[in-house]
N, C-alpha and C. Protein backbone atom coordinates (compact mmCIF):
# COMPACT_ATOMS: atom_id res chain seq x y z
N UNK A 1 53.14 95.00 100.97
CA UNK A 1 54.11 95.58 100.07
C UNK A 1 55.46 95.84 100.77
N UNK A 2 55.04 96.30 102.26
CA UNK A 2 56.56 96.56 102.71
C UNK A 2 57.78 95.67 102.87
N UNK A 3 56.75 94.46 103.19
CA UNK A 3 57.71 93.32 103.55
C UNK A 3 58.23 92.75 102.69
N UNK A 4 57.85 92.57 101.39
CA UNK A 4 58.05 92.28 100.17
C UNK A 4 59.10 93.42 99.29
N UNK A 5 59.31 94.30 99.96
CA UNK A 5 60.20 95.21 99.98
C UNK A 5 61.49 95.38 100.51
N UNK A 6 61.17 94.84 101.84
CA UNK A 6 62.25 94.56 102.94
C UNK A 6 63.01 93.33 102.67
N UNK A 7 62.07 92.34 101.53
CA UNK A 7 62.95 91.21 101.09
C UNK A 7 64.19 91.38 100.33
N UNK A 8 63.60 91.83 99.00
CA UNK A 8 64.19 92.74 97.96
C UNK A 8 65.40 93.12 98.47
N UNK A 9 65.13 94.22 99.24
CA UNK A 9 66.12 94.76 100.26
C UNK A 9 67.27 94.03 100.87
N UNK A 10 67.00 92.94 101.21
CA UNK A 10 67.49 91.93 101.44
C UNK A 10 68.59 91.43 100.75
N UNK A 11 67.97 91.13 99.48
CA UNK A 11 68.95 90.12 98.47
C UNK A 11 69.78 91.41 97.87
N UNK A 12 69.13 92.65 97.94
CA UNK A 12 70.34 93.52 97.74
C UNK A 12 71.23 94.13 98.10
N UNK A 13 71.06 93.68 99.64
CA UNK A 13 72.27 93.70 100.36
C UNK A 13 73.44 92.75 100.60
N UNK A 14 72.59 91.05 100.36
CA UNK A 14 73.32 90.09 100.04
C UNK A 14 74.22 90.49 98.85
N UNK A 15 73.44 90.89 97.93
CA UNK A 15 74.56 90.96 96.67
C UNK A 15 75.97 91.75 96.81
N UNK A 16 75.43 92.84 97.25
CA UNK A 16 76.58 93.91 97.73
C UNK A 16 77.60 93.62 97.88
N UNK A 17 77.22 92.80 99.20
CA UNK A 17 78.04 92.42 99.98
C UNK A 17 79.22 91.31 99.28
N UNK A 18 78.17 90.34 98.78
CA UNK A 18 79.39 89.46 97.83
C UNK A 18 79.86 89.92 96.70
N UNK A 19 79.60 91.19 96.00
CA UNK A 19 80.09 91.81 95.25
C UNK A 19 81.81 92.79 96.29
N UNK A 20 81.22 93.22 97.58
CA UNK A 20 82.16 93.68 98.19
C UNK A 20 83.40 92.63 98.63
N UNK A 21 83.09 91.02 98.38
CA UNK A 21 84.11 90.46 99.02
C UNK A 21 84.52 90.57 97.26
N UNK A 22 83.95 89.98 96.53
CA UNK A 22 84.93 90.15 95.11
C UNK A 22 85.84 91.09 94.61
N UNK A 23 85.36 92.37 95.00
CA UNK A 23 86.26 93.27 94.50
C UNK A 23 86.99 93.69 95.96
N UNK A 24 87.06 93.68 97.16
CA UNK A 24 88.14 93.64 97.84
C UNK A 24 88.82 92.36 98.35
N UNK A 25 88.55 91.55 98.53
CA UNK A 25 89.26 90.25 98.29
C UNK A 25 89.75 89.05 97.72
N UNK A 26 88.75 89.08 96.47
CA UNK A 26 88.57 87.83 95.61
C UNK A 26 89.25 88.91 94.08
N UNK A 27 90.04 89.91 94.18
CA UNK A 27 89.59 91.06 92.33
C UNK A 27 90.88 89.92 91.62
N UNK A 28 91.93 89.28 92.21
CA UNK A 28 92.79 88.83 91.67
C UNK A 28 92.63 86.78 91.34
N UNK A 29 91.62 86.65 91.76
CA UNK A 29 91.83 85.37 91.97
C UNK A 29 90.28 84.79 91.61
N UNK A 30 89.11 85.03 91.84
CA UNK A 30 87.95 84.25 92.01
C UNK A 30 86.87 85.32 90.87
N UNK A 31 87.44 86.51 91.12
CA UNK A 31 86.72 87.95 90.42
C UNK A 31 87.04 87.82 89.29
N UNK A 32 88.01 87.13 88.79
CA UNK A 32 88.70 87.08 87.29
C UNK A 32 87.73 86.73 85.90
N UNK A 33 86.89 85.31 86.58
CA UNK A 33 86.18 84.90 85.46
C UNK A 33 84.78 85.88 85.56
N UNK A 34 84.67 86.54 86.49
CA UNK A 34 82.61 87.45 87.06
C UNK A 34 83.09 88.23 86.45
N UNK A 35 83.94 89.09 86.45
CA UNK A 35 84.51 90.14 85.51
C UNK A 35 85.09 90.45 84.39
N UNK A 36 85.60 88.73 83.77
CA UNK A 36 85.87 88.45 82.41
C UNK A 36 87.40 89.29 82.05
N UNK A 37 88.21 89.42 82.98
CA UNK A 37 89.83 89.99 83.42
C UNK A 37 90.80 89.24 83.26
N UNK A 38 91.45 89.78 82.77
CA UNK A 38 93.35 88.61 83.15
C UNK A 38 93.54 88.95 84.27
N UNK A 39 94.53 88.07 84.71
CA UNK A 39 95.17 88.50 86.06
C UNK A 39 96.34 89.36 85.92
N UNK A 40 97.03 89.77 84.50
CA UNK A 40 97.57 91.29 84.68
C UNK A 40 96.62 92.35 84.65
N UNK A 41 95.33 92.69 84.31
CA UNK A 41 94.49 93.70 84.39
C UNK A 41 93.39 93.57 85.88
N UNK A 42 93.79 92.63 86.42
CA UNK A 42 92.96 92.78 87.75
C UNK A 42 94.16 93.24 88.92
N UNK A 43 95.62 92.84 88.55
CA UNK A 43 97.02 93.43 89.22
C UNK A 43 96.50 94.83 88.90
N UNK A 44 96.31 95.40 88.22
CA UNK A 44 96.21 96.61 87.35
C UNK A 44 95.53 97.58 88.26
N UNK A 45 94.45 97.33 88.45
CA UNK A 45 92.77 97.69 88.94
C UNK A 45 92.63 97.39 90.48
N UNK A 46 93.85 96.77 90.64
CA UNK A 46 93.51 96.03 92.43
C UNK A 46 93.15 97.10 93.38
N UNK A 47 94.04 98.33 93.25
CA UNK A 47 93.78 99.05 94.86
C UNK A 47 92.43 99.96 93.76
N UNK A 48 92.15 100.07 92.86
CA UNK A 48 90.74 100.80 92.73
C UNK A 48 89.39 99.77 93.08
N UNK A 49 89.51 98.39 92.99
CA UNK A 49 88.30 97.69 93.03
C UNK A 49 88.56 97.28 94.75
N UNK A 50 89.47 97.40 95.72
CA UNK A 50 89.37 97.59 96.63
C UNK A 50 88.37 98.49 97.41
N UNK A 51 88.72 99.43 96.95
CA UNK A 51 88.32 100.86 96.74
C UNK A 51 86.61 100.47 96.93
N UNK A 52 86.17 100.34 95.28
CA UNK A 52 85.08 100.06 95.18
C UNK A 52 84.02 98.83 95.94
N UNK A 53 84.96 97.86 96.16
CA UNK A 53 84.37 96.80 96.89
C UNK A 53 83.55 97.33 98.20
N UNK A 54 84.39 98.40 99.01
CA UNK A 54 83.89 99.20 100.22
C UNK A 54 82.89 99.83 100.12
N UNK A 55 82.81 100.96 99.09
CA UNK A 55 81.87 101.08 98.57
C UNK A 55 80.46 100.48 98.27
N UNK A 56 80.78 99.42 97.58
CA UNK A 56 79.59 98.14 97.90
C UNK A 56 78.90 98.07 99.34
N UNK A 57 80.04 97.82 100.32
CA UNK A 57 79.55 97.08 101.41
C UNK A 57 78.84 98.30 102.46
N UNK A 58 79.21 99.65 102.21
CA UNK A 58 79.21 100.91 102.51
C UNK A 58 77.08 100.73 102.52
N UNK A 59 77.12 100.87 101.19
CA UNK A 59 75.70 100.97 100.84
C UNK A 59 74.96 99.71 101.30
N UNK A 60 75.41 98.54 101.04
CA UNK A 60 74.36 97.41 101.62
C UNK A 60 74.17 97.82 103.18
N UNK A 61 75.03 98.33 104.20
CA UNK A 61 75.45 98.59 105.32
C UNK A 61 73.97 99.55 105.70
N UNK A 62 73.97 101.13 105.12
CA UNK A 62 72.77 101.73 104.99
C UNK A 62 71.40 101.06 104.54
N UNK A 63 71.77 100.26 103.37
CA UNK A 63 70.27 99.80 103.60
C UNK A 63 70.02 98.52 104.40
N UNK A 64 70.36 97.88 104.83
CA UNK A 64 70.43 96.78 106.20
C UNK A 64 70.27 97.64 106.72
N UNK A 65 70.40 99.06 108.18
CA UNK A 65 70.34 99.39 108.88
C UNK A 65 68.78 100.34 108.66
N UNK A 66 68.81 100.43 107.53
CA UNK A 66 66.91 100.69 107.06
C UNK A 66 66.17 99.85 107.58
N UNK A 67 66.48 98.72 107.02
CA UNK A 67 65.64 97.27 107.51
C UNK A 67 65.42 96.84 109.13
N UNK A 68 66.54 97.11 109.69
CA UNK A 68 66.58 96.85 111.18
C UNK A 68 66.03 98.20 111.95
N UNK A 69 65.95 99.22 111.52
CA UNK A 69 65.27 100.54 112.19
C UNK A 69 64.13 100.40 112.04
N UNK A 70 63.61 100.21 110.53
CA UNK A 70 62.18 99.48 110.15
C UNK A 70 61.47 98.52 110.94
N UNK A 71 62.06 97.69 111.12
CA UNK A 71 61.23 96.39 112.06
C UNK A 71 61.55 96.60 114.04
N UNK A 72 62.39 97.76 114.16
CA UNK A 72 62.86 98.34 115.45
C UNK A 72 61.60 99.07 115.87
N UNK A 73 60.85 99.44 114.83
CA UNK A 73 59.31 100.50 115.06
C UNK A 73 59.91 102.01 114.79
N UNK A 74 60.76 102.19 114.15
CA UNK A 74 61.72 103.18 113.60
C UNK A 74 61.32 103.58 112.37
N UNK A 75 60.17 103.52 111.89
CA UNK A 75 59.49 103.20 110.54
C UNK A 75 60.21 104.61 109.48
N UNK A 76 59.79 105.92 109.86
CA UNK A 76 60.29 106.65 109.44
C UNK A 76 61.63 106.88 108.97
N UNK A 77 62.99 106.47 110.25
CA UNK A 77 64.10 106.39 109.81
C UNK A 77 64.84 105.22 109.33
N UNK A 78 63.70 103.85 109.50
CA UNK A 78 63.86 102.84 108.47
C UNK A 78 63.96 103.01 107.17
N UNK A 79 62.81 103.41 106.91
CA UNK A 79 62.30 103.77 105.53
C UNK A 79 63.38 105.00 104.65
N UNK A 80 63.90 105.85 105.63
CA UNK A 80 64.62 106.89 105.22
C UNK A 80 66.23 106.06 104.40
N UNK A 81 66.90 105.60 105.56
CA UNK A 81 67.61 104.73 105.65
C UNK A 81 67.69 103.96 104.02
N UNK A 82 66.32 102.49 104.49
CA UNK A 82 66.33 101.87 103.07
C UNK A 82 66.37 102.52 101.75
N UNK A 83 65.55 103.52 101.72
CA UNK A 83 65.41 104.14 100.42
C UNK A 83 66.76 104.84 100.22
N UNK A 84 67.48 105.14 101.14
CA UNK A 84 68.88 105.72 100.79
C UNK A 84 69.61 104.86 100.31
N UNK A 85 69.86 103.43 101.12
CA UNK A 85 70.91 102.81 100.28
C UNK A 85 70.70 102.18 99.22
N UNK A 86 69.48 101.52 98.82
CA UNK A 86 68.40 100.80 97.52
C UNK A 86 68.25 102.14 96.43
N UNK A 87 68.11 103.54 97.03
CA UNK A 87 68.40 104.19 96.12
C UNK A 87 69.75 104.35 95.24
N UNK A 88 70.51 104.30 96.21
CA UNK A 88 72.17 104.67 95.97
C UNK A 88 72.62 103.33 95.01
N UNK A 89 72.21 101.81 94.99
CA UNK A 89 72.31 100.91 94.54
C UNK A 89 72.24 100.98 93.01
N UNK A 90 70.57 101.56 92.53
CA UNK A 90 70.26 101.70 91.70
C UNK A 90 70.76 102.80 90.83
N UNK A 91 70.69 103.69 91.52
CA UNK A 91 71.68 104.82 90.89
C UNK A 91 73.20 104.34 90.23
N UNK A 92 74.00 103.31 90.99
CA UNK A 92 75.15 103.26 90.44
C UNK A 92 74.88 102.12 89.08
N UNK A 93 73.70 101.42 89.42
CA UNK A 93 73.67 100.05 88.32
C UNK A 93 73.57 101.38 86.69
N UNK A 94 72.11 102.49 87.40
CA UNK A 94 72.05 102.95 86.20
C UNK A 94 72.94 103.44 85.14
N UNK A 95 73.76 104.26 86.24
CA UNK A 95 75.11 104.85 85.85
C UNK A 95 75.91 103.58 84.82
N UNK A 96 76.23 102.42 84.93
CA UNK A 96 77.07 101.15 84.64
C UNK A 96 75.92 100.96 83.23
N UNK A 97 74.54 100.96 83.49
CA UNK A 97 73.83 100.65 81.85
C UNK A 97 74.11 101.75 81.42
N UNK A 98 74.42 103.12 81.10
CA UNK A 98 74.08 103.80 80.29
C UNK A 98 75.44 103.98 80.02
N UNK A 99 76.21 104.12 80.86
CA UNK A 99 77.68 104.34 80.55
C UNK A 99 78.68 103.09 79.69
N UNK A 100 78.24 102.39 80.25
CA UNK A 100 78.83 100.81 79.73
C UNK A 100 78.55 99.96 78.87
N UNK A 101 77.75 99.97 78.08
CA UNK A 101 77.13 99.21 76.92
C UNK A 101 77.70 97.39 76.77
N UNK A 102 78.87 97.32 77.27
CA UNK A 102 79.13 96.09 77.52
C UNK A 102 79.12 95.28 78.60
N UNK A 103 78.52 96.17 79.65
CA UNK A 103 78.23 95.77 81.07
C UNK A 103 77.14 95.96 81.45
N UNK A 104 76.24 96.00 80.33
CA UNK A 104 74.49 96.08 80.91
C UNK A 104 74.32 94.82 81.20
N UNK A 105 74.65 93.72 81.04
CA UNK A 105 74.31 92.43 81.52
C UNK A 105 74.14 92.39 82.97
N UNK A 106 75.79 93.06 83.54
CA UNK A 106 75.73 93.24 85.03
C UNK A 106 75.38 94.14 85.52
N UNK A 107 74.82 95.37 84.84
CA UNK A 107 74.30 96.25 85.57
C UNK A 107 72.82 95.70 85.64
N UNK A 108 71.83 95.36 85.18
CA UNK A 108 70.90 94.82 85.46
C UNK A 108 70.92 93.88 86.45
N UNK A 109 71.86 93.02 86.41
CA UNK A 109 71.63 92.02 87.82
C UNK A 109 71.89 92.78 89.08
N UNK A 110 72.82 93.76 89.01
CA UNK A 110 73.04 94.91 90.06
C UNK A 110 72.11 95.33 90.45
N UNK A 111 71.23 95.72 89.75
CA UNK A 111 70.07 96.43 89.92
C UNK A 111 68.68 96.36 89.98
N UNK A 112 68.69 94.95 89.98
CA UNK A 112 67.12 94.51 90.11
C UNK A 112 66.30 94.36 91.20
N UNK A 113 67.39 93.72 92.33
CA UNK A 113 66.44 93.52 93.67
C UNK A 113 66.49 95.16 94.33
N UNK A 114 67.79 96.06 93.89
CA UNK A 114 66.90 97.35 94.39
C UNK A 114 66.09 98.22 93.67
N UNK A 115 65.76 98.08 92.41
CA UNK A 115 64.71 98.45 91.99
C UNK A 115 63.23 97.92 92.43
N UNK A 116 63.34 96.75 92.72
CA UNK A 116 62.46 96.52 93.34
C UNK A 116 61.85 96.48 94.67
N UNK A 117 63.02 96.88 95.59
CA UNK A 117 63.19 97.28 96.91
C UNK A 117 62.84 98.65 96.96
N UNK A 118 62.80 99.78 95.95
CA UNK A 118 62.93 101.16 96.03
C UNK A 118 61.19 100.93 95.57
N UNK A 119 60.55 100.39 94.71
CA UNK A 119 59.38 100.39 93.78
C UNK A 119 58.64 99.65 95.29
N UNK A 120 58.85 98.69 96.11
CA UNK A 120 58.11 98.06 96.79
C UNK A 120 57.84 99.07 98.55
N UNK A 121 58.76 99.12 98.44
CA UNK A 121 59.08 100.49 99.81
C UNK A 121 58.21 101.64 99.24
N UNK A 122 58.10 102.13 98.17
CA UNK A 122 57.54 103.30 98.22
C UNK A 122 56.21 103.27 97.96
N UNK A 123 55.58 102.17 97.73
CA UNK A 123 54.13 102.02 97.52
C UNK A 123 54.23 101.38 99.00
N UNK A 124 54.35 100.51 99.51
CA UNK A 124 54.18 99.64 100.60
C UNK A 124 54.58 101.37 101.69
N UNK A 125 54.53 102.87 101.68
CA UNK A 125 54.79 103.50 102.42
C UNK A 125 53.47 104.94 102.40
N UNK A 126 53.60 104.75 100.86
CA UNK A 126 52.87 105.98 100.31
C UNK A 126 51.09 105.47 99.67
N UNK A 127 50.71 104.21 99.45
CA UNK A 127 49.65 103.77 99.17
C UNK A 127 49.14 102.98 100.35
């Protein structure tokens, strides 16, 4: 279960992360059509999805450093670690479905490999 967890973990840090180059590098140019924006409303939004892009990369950052404490024999502050940033992941997707009704599409893809990173870690820890 853990490792199958640590995958999860994985692709949700991948995502992050290319979510973090979109909204701090790509929000005017490549982010336009993922976000369904003009390029006067991504001018608009630029230094906040900067902002947020970090954010992104902030959290994949914590849970990658779960993963590498984890397989370091760090199990405890692996595990602490992952579940912090796979938690923090999911928390914001939830926030985006309930708040956003027109962005549950992407909050679900946001939120799947750490739901399943948080669901696989905690049985693969506690069973």
């Amino acid at each position: 279960m853990t490792i199958a967890g640590i995958i999860a973990l994985l692709l949700a840090v991948a995502l992050h992360v290319f979510i973090f180059y979109l909204e701090s590098f790509a929000w005017t140019t490549r982010a336009l059509p993922v976000f369904g924006m003009s390029r006067e409303s991504a001018e608009q939004t630029k230094e906040m999805a900067y902002n947020q892009g970090f954010y992104n990369l902030f959290l994949g950052i914590i849970a990658a450093l779960g993963a590498v404490f984890y397989w370091a024999g760090s199990t405890q502050v692996g595990l602490a670690l992952a579940l912090a940033g796979t938690g923090s992941m999911l928390a914001a997707a939830a926030v985006l479905f309930i708040t956003s009704p027109d962005k549950r599409s992407a909050a679900i893809k946001q939120g799947t490999f750490p739901l399943l990173a948080v669901i696989l870690l905690f049985l693969g820890a506690f069973l």
